[in-house]
N, C-alpha and C. Protein backbone atom coordinates (compact mmCIF):
# COMPACT_ATOMS: atom_id res chain seq x y z
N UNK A 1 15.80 9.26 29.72
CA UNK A 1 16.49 8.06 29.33
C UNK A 1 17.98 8.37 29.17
N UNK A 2 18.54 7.77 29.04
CA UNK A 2 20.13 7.73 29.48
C UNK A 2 20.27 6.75 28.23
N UNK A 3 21.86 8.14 28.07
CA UNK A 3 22.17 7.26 26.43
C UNK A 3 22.58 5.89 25.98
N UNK A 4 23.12 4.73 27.73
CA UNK A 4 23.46 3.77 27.79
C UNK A 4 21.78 3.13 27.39
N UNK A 5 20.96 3.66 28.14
CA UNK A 5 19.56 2.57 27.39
C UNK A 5 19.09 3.00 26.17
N UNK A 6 19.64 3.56 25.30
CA UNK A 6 18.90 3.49 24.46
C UNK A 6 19.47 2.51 23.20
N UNK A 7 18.70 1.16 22.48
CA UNK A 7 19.01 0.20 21.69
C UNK A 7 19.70 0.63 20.47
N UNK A 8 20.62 0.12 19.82
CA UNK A 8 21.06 0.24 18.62
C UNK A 8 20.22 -0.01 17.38
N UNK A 9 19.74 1.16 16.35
CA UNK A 9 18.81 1.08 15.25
C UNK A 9 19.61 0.61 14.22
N UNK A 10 19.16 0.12 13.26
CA UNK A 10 19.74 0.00 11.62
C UNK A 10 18.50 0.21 10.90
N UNK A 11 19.04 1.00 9.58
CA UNK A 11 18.11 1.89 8.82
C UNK A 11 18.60 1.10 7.69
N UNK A 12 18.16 0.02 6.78
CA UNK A 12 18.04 -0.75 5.54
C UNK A 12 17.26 0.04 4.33
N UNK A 13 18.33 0.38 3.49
CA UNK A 13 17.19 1.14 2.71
C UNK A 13 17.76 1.00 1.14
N UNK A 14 17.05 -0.13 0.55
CA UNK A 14 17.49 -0.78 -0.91
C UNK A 14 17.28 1.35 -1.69
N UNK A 15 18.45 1.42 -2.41
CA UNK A 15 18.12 2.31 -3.27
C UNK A 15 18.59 2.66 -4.57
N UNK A 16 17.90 2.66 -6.31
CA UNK A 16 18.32 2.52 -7.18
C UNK A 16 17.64 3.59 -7.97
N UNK A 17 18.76 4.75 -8.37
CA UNK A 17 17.93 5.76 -9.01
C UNK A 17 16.91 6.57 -8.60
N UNK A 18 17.85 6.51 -7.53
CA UNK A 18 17.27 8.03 -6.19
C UNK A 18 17.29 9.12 -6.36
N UNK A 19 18.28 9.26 -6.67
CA UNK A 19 19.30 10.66 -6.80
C UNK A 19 18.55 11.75 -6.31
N UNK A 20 16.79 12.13 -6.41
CA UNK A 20 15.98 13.14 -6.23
C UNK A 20 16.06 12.89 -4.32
N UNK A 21 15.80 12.23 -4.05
CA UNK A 21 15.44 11.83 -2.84
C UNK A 21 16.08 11.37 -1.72
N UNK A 22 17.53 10.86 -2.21
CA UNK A 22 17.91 10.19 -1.29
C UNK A 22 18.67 11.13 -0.38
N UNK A 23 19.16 12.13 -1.01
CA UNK A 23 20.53 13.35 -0.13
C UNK A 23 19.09 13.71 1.27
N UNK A 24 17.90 13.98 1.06
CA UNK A 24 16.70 14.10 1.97
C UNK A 24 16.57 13.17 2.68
N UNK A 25 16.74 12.09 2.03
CA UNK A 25 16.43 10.39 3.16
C UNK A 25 17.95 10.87 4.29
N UNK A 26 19.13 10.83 3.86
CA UNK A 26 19.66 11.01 4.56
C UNK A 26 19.92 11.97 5.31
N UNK A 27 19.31 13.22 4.91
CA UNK A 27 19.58 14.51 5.71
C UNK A 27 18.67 14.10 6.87
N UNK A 28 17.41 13.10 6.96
CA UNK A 28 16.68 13.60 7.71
C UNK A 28 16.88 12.23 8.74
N UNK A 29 17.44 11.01 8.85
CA UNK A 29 18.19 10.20 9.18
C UNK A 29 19.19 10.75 10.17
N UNK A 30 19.97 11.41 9.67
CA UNK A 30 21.21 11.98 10.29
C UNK A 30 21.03 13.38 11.36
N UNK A 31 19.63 13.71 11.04
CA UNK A 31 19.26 14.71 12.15
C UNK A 31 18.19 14.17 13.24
N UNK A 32 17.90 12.93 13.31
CA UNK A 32 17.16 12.29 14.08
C UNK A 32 17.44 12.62 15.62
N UNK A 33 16.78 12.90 16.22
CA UNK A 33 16.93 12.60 17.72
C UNK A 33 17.53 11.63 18.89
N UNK A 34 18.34 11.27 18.43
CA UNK A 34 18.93 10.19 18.95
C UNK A 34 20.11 9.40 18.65
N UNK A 35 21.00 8.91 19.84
CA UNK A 35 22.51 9.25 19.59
C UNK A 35 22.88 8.41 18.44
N UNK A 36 23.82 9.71 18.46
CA UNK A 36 24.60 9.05 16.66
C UNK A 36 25.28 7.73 16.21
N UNK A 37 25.77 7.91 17.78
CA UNK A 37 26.62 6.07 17.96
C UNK A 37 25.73 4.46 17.82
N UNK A 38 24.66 5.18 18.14
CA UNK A 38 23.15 4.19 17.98
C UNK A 38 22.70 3.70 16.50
N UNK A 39 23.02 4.81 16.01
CA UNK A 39 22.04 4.76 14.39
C UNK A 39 23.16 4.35 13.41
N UNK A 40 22.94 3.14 12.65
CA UNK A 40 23.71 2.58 11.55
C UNK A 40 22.35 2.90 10.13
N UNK A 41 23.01 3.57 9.30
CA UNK A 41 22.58 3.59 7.99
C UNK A 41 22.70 2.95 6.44
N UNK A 42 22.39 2.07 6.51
CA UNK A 42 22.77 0.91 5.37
C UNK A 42 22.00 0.94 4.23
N UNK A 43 22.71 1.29 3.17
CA UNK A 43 22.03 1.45 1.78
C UNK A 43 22.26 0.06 0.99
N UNK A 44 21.84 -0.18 0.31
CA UNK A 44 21.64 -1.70 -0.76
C UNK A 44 21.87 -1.29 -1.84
N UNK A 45 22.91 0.08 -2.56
CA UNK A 45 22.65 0.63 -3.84
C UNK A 45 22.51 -0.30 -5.13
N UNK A 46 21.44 -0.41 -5.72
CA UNK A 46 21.04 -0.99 -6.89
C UNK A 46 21.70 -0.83 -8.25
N UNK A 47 22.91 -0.42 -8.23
CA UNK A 47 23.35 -0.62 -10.01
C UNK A 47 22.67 0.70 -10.44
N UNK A 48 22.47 1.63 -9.62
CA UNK A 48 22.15 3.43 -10.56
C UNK A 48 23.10 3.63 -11.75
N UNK A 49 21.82 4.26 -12.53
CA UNK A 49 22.40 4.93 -13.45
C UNK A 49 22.19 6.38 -13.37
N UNK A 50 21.93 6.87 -12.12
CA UNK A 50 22.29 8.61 -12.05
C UNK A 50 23.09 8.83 -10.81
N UNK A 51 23.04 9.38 -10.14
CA UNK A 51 24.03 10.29 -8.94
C UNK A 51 23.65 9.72 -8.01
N UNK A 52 22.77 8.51 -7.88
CA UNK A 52 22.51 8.33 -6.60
C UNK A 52 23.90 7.25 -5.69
N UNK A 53 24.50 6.57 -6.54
CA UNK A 53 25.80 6.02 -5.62
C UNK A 53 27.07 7.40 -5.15
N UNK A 54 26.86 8.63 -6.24
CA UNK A 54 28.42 9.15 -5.86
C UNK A 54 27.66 9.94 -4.97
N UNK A 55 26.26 10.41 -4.42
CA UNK A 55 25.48 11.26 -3.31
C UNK A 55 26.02 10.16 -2.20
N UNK A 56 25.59 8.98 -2.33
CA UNK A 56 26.07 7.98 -0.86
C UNK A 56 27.07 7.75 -0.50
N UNK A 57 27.94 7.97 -1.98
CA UNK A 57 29.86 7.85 -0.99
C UNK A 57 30.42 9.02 -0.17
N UNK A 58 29.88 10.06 -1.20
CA UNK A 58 29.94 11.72 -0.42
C UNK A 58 29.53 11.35 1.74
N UNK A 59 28.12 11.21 1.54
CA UNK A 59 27.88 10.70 2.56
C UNK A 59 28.50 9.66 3.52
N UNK A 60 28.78 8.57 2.90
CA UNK A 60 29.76 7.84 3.74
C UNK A 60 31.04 8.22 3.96
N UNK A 61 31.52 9.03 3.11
CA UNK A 61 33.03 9.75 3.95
C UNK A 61 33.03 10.54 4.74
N UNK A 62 32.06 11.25 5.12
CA UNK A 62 31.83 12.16 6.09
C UNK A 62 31.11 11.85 7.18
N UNK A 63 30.23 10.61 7.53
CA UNK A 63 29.67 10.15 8.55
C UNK A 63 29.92 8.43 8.79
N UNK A 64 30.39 8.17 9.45
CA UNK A 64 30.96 6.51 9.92
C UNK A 64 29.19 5.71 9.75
N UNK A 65 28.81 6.04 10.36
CA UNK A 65 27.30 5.36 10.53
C UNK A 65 26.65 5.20 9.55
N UNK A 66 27.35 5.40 7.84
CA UNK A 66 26.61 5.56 6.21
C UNK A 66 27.16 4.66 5.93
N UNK A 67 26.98 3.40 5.30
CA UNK A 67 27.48 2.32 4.89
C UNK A 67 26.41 2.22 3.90
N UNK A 68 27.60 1.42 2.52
CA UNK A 68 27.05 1.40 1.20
C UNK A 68 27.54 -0.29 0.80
N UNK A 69 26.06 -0.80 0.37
CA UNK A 69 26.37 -2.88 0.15
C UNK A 69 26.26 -2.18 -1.53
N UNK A 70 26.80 -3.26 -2.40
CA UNK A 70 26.78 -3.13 -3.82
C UNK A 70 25.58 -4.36 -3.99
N UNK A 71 24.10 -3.98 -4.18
CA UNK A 71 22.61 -4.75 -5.15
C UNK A 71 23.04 -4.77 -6.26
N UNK A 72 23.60 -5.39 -7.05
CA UNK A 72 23.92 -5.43 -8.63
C UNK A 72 22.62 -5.99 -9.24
N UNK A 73 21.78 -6.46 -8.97
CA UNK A 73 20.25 -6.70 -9.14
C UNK A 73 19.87 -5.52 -9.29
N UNK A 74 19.64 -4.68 -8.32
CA UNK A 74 18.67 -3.93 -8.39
C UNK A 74 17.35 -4.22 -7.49
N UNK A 75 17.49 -5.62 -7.13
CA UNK A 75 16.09 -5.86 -6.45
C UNK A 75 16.06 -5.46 -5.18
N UNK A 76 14.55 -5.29 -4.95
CA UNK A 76 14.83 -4.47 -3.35
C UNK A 76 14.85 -6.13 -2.06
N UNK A 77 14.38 -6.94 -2.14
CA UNK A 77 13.88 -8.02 -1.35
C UNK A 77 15.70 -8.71 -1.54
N UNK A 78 16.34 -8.61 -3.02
CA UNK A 78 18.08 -9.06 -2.48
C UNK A 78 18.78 -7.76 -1.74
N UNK A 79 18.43 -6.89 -2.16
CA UNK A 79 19.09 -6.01 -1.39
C UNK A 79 18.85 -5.73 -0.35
N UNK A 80 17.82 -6.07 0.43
CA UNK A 80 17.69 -5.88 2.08
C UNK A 80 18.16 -7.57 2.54
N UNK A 81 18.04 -7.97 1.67
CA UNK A 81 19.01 -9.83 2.22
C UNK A 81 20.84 -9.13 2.06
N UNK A 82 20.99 -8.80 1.03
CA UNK A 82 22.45 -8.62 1.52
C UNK A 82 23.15 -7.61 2.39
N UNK A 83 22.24 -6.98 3.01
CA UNK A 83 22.75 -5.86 3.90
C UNK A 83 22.77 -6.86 5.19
């Protein structure tokens, strides 16, 4: 396959008080098989109260394709609506 056919993904992923898990969600996201220009990564961060927003900004300054929506809810069903 040829990198012109392959479709553009988005990865929606409401997350609030991750912090254990999420630096893994994204390590393993970002080593995926498939081109980088393809894959958009969109977090819904929920209003954390541990490390899990300053782990996703880390991440979004260093990779274009990490994008962070502000869930001030917390809910996962608004937070995959506002992404």
């Amino acid at each position: 396959m040829k990198q012109g056919d392959f479709p553009k993904v988005s990865f929606i992923i409401p997350a609030r008080n991750e912090e254990k898990f999420v630096e893994d969600c994204l390590q393993s996201l970002l080593s995926l098989d498939y081109p980088k220009e393809k894959v958009e990564i969109i977090f819904a961060e929920g209003n954390s109260s541990d490390r899990t927003r300053e782990i996703l900004e880390r991440y979004a300054e260093r990779h274009d394709n990490v994008k962070i929506f502000d869930n001030p809810t917390g809910n996962t069903a608004i937070g995959r609506n506002i992404c």
